[in-house]
C-alpha atoms as a PDB file:
ATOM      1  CA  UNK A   1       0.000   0.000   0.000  1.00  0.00           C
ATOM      2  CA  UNK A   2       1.276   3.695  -0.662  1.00  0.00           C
ATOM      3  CA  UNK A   3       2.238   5.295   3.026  1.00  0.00           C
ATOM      4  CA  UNK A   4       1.137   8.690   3.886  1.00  0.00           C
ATOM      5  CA  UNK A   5       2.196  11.229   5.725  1.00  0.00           C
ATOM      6  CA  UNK A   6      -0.516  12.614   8.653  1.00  0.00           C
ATOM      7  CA  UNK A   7       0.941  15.670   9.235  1.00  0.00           C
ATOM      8  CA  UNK A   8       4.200  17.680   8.391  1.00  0.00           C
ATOM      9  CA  UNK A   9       4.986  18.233  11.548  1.00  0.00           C
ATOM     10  CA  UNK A  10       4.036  14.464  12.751  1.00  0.00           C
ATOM     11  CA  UNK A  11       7.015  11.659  13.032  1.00  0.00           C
ATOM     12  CA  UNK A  12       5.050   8.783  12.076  1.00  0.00           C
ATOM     13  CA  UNK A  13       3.964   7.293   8.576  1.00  0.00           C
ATOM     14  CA  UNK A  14       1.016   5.139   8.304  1.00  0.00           C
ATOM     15  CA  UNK A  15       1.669   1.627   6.259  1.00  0.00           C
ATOM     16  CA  UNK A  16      -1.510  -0.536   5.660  1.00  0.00           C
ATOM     17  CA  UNK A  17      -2.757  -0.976   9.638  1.00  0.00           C
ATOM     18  CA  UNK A  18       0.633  -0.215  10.848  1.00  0.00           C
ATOM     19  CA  UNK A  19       2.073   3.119  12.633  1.00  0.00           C
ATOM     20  CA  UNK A  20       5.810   3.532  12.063  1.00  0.00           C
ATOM     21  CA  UNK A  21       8.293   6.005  12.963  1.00  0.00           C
ATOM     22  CA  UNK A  22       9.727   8.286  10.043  1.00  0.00           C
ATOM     23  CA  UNK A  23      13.906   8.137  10.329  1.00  0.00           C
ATOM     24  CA  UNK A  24      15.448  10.007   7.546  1.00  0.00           C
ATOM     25  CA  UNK A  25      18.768   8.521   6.905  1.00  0.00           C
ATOM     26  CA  UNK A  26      20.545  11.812   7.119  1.00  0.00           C
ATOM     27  CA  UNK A  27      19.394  12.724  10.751  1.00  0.00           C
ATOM     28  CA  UNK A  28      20.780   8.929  11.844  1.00  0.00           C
ATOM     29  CA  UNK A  29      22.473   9.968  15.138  1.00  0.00           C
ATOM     30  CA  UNK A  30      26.284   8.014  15.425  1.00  0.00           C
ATOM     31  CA  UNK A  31      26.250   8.188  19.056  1.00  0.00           C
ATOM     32  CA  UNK A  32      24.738   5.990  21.354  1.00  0.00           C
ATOM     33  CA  UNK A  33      21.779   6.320  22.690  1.00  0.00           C
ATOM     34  CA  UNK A  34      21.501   7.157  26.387  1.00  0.00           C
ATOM     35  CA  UNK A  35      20.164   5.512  28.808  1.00  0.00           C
ATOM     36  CA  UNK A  36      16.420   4.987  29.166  1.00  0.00           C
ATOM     37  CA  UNK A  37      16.773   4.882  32.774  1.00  0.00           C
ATOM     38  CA  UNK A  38      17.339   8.531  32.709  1.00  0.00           C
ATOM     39  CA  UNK A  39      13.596   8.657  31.387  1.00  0.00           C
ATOM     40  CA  UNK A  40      11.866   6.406  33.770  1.00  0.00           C
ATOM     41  CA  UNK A  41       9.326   7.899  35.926  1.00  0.00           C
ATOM     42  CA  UNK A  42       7.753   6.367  39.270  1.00  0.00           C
ATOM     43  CA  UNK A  43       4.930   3.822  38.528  1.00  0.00           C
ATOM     44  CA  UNK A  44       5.731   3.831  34.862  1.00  0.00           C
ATOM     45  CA  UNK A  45       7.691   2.109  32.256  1.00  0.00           C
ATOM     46  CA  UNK A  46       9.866   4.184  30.527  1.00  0.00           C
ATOM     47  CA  UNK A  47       8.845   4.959  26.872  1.00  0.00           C
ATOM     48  CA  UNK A  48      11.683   2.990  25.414  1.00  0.00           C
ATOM     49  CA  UNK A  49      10.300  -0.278  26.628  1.00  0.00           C
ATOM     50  CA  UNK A  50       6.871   0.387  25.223  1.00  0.00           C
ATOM     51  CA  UNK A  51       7.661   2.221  21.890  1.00  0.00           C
ATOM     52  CA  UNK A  52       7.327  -1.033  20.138  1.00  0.00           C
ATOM     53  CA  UNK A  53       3.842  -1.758  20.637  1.00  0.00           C
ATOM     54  CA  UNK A  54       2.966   1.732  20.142  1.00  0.00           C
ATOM     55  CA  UNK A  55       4.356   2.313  16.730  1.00  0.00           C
ATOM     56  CA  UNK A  56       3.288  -1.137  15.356  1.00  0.00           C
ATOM     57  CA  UNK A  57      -0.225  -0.839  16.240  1.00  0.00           C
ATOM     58  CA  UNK A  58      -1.705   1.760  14.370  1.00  0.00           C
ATOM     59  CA  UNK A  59      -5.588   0.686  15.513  1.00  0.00           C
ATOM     60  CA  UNK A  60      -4.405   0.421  18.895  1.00  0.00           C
ATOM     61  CA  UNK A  61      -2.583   4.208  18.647  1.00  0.00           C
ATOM     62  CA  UNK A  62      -6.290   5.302  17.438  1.00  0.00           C
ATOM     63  CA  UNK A  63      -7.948   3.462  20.154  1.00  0.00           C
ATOM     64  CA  UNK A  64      -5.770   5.074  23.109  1.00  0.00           C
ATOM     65  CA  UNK A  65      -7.336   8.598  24.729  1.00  0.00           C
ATOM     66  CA  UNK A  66      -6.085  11.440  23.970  1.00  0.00           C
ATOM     67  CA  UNK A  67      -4.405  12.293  27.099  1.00  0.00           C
ATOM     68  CA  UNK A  68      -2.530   8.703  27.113  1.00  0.00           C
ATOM     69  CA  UNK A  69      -1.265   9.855  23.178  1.00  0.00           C
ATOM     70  CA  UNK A  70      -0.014  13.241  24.530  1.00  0.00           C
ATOM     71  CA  UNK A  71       1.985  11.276  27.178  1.00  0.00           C
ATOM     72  CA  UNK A  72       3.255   9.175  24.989  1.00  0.00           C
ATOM     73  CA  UNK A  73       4.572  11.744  22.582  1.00  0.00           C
ATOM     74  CA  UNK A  74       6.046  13.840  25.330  1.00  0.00           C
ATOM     75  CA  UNK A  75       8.152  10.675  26.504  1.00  0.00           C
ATOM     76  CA  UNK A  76       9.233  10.512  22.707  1.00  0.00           C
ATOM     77  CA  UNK A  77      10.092  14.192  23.020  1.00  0.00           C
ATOM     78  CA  UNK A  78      12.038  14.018  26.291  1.00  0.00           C
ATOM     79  CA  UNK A  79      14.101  11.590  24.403  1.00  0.00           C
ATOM     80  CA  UNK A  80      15.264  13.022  21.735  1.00  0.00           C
ATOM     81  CA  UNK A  81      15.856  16.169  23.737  1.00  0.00           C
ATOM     82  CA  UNK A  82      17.944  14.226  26.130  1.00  0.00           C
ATOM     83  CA  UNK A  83      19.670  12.533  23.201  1.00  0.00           C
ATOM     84  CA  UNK A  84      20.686  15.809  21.532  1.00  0.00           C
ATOM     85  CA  UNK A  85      21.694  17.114  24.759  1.00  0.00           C
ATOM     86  CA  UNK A  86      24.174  14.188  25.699  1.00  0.00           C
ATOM     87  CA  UNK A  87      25.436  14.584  21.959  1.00  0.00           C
ATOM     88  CA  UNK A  88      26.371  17.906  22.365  1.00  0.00           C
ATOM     89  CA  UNK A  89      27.966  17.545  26.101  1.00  0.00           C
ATOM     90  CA  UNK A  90      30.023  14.863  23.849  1.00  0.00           C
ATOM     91  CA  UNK A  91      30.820  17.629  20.842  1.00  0.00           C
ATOM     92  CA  UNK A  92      32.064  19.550  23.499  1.00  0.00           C
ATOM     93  CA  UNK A  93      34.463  17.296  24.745  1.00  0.00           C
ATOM     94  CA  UNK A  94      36.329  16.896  21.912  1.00  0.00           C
ATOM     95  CA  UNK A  95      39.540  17.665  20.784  1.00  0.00           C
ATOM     96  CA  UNK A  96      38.720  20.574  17.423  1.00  0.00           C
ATOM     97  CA  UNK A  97      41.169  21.875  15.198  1.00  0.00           C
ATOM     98  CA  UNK A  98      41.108  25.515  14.757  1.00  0.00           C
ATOM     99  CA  UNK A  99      40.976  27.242  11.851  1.00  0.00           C
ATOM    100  CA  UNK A 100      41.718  30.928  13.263  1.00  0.00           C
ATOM    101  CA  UNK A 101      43.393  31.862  16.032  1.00  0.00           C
ATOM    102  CA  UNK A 102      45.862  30.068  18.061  1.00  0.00           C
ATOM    103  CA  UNK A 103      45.959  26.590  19.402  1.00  0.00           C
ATOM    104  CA  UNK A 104      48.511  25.417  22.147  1.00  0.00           C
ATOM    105  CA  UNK A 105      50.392  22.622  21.011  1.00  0.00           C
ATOM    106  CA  UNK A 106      53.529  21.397  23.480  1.00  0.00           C
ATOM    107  CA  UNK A 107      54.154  22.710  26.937  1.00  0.00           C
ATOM    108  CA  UNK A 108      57.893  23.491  28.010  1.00  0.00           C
ATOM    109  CA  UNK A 109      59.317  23.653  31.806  1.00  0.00           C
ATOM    110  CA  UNK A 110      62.480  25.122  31.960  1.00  0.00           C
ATOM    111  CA  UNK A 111      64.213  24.398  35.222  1.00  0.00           C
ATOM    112  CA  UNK A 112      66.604  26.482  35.594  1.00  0.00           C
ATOM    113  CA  UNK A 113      64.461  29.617  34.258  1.00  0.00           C
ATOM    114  CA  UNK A 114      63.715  31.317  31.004  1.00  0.00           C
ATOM    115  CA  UNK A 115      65.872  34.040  29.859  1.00  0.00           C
ATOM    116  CA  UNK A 116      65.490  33.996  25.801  1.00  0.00           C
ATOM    117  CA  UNK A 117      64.398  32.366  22.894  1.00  0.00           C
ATOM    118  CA  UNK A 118      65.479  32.590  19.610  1.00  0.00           C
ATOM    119  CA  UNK A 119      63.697  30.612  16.334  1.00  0.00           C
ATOM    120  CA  UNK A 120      65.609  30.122  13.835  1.00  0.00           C
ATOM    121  CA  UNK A 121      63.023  29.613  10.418  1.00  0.00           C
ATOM    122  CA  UNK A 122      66.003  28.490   8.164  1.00  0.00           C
ATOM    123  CA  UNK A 123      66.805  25.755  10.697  1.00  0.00           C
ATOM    124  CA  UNK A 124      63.105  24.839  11.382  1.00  0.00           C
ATOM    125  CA  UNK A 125      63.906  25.207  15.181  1.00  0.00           C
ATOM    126  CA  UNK A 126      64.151  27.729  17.959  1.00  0.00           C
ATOM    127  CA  UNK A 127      66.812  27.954  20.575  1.00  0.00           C
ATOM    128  CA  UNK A 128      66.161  28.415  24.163  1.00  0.00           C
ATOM    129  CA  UNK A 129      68.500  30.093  26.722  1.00  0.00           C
ATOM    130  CA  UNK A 130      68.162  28.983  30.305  1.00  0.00           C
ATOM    131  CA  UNK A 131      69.697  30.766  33.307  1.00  0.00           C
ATOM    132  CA  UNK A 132      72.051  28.116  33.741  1.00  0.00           C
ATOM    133  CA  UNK A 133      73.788  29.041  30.456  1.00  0.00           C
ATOM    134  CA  UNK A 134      72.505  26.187  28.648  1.00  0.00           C
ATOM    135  CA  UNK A 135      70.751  25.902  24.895  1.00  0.00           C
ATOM    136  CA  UNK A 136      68.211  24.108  24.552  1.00  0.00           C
ATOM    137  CA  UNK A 137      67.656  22.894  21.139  1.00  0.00           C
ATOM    138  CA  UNK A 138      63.849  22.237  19.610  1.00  0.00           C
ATOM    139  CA  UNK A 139      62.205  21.394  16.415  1.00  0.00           C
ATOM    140  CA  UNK A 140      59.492  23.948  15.368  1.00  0.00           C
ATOM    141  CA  UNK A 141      57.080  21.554  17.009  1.00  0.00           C
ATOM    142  CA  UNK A 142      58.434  21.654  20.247  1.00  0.00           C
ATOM    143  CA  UNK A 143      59.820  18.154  20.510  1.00  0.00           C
ATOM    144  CA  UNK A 144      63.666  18.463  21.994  1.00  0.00           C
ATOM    145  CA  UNK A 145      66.559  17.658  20.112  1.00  0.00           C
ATOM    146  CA  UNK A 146      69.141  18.381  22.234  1.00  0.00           C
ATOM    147  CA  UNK A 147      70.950  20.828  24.997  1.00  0.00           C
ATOM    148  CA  UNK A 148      74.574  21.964  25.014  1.00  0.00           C
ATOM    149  CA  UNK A 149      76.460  24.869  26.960  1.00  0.00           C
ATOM    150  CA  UNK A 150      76.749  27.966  25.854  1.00  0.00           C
ATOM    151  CA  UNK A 151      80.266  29.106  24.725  1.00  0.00           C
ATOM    152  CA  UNK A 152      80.304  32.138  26.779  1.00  0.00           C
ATOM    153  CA  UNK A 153      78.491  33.145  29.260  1.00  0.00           C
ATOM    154  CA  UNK A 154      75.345  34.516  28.102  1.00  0.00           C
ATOM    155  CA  UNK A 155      71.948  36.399  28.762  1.00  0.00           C
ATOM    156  CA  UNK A 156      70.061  36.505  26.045  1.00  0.00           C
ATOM    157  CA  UNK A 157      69.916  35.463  22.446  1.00  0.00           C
ATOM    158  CA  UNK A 158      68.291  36.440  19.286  1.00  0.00           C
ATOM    159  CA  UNK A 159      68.449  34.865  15.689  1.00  0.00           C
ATOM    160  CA  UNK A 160      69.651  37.285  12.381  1.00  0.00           C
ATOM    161  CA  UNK A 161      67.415  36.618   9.802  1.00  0.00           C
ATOM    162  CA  UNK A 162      68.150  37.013   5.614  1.00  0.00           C
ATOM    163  CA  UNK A 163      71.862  36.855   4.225  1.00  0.00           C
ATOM    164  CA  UNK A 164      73.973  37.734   7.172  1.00  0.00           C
ATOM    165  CA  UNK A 165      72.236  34.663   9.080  1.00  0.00           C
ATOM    166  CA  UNK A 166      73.951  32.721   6.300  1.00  0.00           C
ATOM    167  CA  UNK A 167      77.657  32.175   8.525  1.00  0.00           C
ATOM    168  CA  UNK A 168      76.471  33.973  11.852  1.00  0.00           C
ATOM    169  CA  UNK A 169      73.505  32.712  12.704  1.00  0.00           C
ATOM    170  CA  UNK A 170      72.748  33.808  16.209  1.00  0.00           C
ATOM    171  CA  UNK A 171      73.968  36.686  18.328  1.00  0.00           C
ATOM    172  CA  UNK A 172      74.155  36.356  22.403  1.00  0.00           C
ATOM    173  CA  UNK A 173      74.884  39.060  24.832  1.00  0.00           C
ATOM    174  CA  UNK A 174      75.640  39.610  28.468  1.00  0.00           C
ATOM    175  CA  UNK A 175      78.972  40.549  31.061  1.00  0.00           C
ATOM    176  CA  UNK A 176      81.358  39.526  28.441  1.00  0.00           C
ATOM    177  CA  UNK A 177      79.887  41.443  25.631  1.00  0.00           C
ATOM    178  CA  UNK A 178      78.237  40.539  22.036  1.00  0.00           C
ATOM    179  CA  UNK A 179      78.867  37.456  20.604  1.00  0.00           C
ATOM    180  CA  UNK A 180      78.174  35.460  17.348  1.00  0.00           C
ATOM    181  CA  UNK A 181      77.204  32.249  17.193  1.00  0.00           C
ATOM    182  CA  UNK A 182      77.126  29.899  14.082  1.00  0.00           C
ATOM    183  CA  UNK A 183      74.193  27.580  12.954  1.00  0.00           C
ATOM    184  CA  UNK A 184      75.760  24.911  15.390  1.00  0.00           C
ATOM    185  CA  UNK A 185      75.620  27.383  18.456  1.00  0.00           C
ATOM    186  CA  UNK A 186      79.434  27.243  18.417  1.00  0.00           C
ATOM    187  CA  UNK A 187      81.689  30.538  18.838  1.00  0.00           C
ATOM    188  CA  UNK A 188      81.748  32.556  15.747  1.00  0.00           C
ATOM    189  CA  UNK A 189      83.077  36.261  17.494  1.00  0.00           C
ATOM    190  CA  UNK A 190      83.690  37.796  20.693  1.00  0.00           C
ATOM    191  CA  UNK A 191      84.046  41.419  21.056  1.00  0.00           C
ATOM    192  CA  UNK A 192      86.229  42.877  23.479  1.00  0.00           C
ATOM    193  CA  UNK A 193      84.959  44.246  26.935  1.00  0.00           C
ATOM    194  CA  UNK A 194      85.653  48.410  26.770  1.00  0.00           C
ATOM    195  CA  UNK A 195      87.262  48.164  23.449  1.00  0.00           C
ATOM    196  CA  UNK A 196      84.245  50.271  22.041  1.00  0.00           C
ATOM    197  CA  UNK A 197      81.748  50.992  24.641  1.00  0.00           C
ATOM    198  CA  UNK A 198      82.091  52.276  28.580  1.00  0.00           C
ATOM    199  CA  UNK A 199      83.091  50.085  30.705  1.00  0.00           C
ATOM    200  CA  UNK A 200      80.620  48.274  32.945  1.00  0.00           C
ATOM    201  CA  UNK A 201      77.793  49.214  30.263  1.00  0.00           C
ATOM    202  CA  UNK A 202      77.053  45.314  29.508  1.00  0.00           C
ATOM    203  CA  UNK A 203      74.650  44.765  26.814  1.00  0.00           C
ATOM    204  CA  UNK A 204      70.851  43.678  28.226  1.00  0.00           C
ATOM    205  CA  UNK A 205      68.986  43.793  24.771  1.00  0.00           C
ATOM    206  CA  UNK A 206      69.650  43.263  20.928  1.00  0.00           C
ATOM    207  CA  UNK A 207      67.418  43.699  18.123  1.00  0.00           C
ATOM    208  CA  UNK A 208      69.058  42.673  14.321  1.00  0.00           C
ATOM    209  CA  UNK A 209      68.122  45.071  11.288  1.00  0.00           C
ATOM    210  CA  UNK A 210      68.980  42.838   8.915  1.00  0.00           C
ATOM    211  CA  UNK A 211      68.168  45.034   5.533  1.00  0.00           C
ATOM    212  CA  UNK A 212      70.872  47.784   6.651  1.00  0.00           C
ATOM    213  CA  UNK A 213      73.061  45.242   8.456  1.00  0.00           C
ATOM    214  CA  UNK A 214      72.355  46.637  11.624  1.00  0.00           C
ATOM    215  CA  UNK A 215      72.548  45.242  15.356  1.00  0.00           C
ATOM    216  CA  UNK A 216      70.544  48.059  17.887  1.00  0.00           C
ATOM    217  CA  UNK A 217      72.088  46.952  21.405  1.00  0.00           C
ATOM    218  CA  UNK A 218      70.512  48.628  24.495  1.00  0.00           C
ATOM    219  CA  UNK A 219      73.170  48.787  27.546  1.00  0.00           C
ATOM    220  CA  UNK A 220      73.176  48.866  31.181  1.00  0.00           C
ATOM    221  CA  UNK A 221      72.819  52.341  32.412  1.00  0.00           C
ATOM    222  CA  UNK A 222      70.106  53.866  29.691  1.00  0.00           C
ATOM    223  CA  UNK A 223      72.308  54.029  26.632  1.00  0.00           C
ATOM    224  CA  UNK A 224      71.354  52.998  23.036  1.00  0.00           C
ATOM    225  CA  UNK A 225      74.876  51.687  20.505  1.00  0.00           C
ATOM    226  CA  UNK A 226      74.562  51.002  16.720  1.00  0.00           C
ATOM    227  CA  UNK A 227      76.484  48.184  15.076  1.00  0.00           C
ATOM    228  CA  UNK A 228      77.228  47.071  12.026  1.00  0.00           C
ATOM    229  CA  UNK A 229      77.681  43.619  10.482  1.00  0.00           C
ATOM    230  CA  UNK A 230      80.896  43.612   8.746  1.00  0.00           C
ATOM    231  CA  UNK A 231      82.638  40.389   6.632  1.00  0.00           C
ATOM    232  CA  UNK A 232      79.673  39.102   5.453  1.00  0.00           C
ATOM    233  CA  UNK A 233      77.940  38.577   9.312  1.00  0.00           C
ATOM    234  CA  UNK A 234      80.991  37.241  10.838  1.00  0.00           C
ATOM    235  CA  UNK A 235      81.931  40.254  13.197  1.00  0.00           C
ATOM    236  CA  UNK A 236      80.434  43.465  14.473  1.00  0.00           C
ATOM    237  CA  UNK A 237      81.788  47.125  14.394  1.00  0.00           C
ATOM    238  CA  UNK A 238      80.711  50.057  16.259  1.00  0.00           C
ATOM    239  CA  UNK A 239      78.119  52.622  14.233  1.00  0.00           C
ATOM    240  CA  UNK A 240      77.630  55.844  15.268  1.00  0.00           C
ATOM    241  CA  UNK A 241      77.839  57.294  18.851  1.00  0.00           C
ATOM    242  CA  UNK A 242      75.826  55.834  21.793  1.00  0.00           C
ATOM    243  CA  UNK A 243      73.034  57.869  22.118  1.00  0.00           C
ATOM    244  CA  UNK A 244      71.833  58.570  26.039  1.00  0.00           C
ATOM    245  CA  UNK A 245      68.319  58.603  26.765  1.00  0.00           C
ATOM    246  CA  UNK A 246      66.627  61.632  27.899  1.00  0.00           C
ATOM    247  CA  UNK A 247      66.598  62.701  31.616  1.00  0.00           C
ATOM    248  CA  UNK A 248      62.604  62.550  31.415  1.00  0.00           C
ATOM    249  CA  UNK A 249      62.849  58.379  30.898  1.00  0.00           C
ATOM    250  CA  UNK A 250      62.149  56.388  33.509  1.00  0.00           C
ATOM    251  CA  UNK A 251      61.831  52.942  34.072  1.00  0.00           C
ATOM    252  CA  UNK A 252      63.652  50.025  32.795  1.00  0.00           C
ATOM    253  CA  UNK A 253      64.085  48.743  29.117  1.00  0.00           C
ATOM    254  CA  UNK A 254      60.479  46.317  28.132  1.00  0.00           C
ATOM    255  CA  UNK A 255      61.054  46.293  24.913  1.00  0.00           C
ATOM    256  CA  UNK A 256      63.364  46.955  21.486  1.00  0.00           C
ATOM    257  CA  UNK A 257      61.317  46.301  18.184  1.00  0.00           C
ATOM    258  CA  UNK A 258      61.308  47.527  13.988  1.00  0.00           C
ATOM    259  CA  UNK A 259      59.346  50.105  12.467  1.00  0.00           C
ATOM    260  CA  UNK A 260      57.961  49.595   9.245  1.00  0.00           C
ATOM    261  CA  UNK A 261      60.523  48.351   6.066  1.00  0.00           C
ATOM    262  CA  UNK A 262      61.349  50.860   3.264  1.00  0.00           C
ATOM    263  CA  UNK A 263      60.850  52.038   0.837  1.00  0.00           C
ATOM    264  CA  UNK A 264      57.422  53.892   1.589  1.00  0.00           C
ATOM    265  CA  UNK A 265      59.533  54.729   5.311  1.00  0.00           C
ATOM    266  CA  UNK A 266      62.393  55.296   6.515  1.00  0.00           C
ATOM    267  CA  UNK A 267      63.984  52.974   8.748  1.00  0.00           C
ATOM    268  CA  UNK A 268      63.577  53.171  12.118  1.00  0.00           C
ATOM    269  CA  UNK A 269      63.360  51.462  15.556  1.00  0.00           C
ATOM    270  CA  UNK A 270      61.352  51.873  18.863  1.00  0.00           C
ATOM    271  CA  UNK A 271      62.844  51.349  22.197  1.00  0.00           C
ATOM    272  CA  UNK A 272      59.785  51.219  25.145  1.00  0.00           C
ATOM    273  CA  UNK A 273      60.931  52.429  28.407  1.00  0.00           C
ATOM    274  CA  UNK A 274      58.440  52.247  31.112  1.00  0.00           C
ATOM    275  CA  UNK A 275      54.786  54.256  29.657  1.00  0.00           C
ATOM    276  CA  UNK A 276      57.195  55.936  27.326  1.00  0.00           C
ATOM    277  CA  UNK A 277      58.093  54.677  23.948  1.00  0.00           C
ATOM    278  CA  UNK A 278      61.291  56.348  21.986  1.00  0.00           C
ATOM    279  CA  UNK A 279      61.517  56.102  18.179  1.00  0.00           C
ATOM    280  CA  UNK A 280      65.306  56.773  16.104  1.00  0.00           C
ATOM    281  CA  UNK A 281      66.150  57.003  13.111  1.00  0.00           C
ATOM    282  CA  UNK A 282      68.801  54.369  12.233  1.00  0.00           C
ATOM    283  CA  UNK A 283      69.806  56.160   8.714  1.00  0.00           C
ATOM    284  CA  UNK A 284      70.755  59.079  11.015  1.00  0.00           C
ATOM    285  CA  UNK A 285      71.136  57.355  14.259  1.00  0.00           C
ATOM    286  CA  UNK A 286      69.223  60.119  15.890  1.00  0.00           C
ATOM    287  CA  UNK A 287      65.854  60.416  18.466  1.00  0.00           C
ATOM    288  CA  UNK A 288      63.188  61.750  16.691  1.00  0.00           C
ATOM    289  CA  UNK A 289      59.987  61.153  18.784  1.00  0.00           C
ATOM    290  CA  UNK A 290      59.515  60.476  22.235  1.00  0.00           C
ATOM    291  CA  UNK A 291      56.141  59.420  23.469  1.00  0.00           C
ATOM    292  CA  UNK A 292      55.730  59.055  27.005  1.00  0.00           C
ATOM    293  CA  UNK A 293      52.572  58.533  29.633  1.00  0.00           C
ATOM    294  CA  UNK A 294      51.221  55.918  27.069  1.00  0.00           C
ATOM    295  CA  UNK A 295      49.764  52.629  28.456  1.00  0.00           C
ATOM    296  CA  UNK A 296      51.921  50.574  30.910  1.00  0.00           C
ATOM    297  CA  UNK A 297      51.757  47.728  29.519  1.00  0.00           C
END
């Protein structure tokens, strides 16, 4: 016989005498389905247990009251409500990969402290530099590959990107000075303490320019030195005269980073002191803005 439909908004299909339940086989739920127990109500069966003989019976459907039918239907609906709610407790649960945004993916403890780290993108790794004076060496992904000892004794450590990367890879800092550091961490150059700079003014921060050559190195006592990449990356030479910072600056050194690349500007630098942030020029190796009372953070 041909089945019809009672209502558009009613589940069931009639079939000759027979009362089934329409399933469209794209709605088939994967997950289990819960518990009936979680349905059961005092002095009654639950609606799992008698769903058979309700759907199968279509005279005995038209027989029931009215009353018994809305029952019946409302135990149908407390099902699927509590299905979709379990199945969505379960979506939640799940691991998701992100399209946008960031996603954590390895967690690193570093003993003996955290005082720089340096990725190197040509070397699909980055290098971390623990307060020990050991390097920590890790693939892109996090997983370590392995940890040697600094040559000198070191307190920070930042990677030179581009051409001058190509034989000095690395550059480290701290009492004894600037150093360079080839692809396999080993010594490349060691300047010499007081040779160029004041003595006592030990280097705390370095930021590479690599399009000029450049190396901006921010010393102890609130002074800002040039350098210049000489012999194709393998040593450093002095550029320009330290320039002091203004009497007005307070507040230690957060944070040296690059303005935006030629052509369409000139290249330049910021230096963030404190609330104040400090722009130069590093064509003229002069301070051209100072900005201060700006957010703390």
């Amino acid at each position: 016989m041909e089945s019809e439909v009672l209502d558009a908004s009613n589940p069931f299909i009639v079939e000759g005498d027979h009362l089934i339940l329409d399933q469209d086989p794209y709605e088939t739920d994967i997950y289990e389905v819960p518990d009936p127990g979680f349905l059961k109500e005092e002095r009654e069966s639950s609606f799992s247990e008698r769903a058979p003989q309700l759907i199968t019976n279509n005279s005995r459907w038209q027989n029931m009251a009215l009353s018994a039918r809305a029952r019946q239907l409302w135990l149908l609906l407390r099902t699927g409500l509590q299905t979709f709610v379990e199945k969505e407790k379960r979506a939640e649960l799940r691991v998701a990969r992100l399209t946008h945004g960031l996603e954590p993916l390895r967690h690193l403890e570093v003993a003996a402290g955290l005082c720089s780290v340096a990725q190197d993108p040509v070397g699909r790794r980055f290098v971390v530099l623990d307060g020990a004076g050991r390097l920590h060496l890790h693939r892109e992904d996090g997983w370590a590959q392995e940890k040697l000892l600094a040559p000198v004794a070191l307190t920070g450590l930042v990677a030179v990107l581009g051409p001058l990367g190509t034989v000095g890879r690395f550059v480290g800092w701290g009492p004894v000075g600037l150093a360079i550091l080839k692809s396999d961490l080993s010594l490349l150059w060691l300047s010499k303490p007081g040779k160029h700079g004041v003595p006592g003014r030990e280097p705390i921060c370095c930021l590479p320019v690599p399009d000029p050559g450049l190396l901006l190195v921010a010393e102890a006592g609130g002074s800002l030195v040039l350098w210049k990449f000489r012999s194709g990356g393998r040593c450093l030479v002095p550029h320009g005269s330290p320039i002091q910072l203004p009497p007005s600056i307070s507040g230690a050194l957060a944070r040296l980073a690059l303005g935006p690349r030629p052509p369409h500007h000139d290249p330049c630098c910021f230096a963030a002191y404190g609330s104040a942030v400090l722009t130069f020029d590093l064509q003229t190796w002069a301070l051209i803005d100072v900005r201060q009372n700006l957010h703390k953070t």
